[in-house]
Structures are given as structure tokens and as C-alpha cells.
C-alpha atoms as a PDB file:
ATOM      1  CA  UNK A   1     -22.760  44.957  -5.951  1.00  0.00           C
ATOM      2  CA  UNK A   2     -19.795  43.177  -8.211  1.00  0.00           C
ATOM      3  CA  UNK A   3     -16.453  42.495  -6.426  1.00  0.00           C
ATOM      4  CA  UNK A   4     -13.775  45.041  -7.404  1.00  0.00           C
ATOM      5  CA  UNK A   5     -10.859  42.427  -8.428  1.00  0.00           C
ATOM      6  CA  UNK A   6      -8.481  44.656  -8.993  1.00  0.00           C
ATOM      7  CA  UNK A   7      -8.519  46.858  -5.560  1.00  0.00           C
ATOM      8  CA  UNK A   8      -8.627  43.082  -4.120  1.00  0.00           C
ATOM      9  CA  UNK A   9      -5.119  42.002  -5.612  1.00  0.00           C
ATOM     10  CA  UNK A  10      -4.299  45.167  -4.668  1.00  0.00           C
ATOM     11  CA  UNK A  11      -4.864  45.003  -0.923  1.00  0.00           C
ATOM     12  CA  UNK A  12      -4.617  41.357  -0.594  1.00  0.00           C
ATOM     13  CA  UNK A  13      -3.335  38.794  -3.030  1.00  0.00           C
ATOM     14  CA  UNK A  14      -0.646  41.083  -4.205  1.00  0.00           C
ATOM     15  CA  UNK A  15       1.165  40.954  -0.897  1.00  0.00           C
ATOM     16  CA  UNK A  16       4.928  39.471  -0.908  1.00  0.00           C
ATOM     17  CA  UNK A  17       3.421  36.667   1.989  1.00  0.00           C
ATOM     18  CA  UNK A  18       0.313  35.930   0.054  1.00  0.00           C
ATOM     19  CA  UNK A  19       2.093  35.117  -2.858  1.00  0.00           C
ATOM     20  CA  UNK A  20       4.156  32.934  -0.606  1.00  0.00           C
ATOM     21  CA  UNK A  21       1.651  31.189   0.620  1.00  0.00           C
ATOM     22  CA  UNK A  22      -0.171  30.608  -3.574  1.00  0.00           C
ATOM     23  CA  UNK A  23       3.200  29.834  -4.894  1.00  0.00           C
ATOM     24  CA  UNK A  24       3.708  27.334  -1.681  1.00  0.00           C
ATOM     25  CA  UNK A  25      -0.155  25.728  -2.198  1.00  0.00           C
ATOM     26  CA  UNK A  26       1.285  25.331  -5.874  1.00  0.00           C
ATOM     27  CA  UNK A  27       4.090  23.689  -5.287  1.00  0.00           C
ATOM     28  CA  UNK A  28       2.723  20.674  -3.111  1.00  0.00           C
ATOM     29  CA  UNK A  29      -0.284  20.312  -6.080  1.00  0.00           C
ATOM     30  CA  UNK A  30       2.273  20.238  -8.661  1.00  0.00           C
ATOM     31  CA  UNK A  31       4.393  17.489  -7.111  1.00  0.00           C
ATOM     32  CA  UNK A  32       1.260  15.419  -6.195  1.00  0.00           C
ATOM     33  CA  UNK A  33       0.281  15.334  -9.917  1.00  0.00           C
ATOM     34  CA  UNK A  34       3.901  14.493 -10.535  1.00  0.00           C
ATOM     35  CA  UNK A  35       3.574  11.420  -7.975  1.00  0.00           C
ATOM     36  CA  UNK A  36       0.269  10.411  -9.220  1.00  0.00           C
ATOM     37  CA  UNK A  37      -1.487  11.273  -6.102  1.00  0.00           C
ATOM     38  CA  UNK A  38      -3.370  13.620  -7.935  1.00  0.00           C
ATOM     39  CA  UNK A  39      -4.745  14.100 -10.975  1.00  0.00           C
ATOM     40  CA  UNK A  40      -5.367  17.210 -13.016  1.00  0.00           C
ATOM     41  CA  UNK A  41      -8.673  18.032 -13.011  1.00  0.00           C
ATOM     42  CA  UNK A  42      -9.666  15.307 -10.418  1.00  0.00           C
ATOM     43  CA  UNK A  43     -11.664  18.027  -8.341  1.00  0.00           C
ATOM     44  CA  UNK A  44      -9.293  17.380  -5.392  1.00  0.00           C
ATOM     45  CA  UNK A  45      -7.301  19.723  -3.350  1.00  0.00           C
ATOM     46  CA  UNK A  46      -3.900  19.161  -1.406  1.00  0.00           C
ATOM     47  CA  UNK A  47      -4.905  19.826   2.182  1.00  0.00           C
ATOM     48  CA  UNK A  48      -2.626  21.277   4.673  1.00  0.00           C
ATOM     49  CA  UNK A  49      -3.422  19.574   8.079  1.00  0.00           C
ATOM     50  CA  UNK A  50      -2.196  22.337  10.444  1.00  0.00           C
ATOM     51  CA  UNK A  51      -3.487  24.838   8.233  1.00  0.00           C
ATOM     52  CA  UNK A  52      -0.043  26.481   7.738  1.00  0.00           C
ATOM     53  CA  UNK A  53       0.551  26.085   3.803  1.00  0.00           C
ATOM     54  CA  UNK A  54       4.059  26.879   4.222  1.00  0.00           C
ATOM     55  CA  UNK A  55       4.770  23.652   6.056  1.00  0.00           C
ATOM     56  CA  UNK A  56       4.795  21.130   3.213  1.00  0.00           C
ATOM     57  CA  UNK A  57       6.037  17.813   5.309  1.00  0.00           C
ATOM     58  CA  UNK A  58       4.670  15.075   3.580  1.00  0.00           C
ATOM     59  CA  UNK A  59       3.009  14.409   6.957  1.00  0.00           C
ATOM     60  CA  UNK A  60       1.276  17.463   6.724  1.00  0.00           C
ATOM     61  CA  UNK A  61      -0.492  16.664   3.176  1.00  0.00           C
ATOM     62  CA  UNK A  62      -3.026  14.761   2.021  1.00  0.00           C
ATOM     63  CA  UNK A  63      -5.274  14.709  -1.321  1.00  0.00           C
ATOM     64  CA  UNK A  64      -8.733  15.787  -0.792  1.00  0.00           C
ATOM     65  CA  UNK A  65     -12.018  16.411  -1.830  1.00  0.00           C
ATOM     66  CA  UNK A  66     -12.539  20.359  -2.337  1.00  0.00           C
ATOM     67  CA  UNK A  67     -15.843  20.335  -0.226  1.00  0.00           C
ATOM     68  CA  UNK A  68     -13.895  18.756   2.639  1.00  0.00           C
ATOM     69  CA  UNK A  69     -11.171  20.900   2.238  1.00  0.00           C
ATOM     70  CA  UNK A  70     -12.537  24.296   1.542  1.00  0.00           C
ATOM     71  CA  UNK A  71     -15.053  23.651   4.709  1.00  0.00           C
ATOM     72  CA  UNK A  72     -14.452  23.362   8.692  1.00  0.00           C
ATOM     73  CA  UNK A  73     -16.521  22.611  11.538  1.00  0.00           C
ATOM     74  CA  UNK A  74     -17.913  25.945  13.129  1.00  0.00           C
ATOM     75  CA  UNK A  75     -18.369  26.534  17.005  1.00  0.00           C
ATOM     76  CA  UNK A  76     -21.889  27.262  18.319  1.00  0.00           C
ATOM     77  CA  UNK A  77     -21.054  31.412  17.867  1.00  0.00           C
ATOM     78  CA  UNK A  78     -19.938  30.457  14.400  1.00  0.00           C
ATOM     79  CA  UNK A  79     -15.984  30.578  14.964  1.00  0.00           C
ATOM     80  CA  UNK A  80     -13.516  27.703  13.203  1.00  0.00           C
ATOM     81  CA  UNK A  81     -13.613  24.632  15.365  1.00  0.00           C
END
């Protein structure tokens, strides 16, 4: 079965505090290209430590690999570590 992308913007990425949080994620990438901490196309992401990606304190950043980033450790019953 093919994902329906348009009922999923619909119901999801078209919500006012999902595009918050995109627009947000944008931001920080766009000013760590600017500062040289990242590169385009450098198959890094900007990584929000606390997992909030409305707090952008430059404490709360760092450049990653996307593996790293788009991956957690997992409980025994399969939950987010």
C-alpha cells in the first residue's frame, strides 16, 4: 500500500505547531551553514539534545551524523531510552 501524502500534510505536517517545529529545525541548520559548522550537503543533521526543537540554545545543538541523529536507544519492550 503507497502512503497517501496528501491526507498526511493534511492531518499532520500542516498543523500551525508542526510547522513551528520545521521552520524552528530550519532555522538552527541554516545558521550552522552560515557559521561553517555545517555544510550543505555534508549528510549531517543539527541535533537537538533535549529533543525539544524549539529550544535552540547553542548548548542545546550540535552537528551530527543523520544515523546518530535520526536513531535512539530502545528499552527492552521497545520504548525510547
Amino acid at each position: 500500500m503507497a502512503r497517501n501524502y496528501e491526507k498526511e500534510y493534511a492531518n499532520y505536517h500542516s498543523r500551525p505547531e508542526q510547522k513551528k517545529k520545521r521552520a524552528s529545525r530550519n532555522k538552527v541548520r541554516r545558521a550552522a551553514v552560515a557559521s561553517g559548522r555545517a555544510k550543505k550537503g555534508d549528510n549531517r543533521d543539527v541535533h537537538h539534545v533535549d529533543g525539544n526543537p524549539l529550544n535552540n540554545s547553542p548548548k542545546n545543538l550540535r552537528v551530527v551524523s543523520r544515523n546518530t541523529n535520526r536513531s535512539f536507544p530502545r528499552t527492552a519492550t521497545a520504548r525510547k531510552a
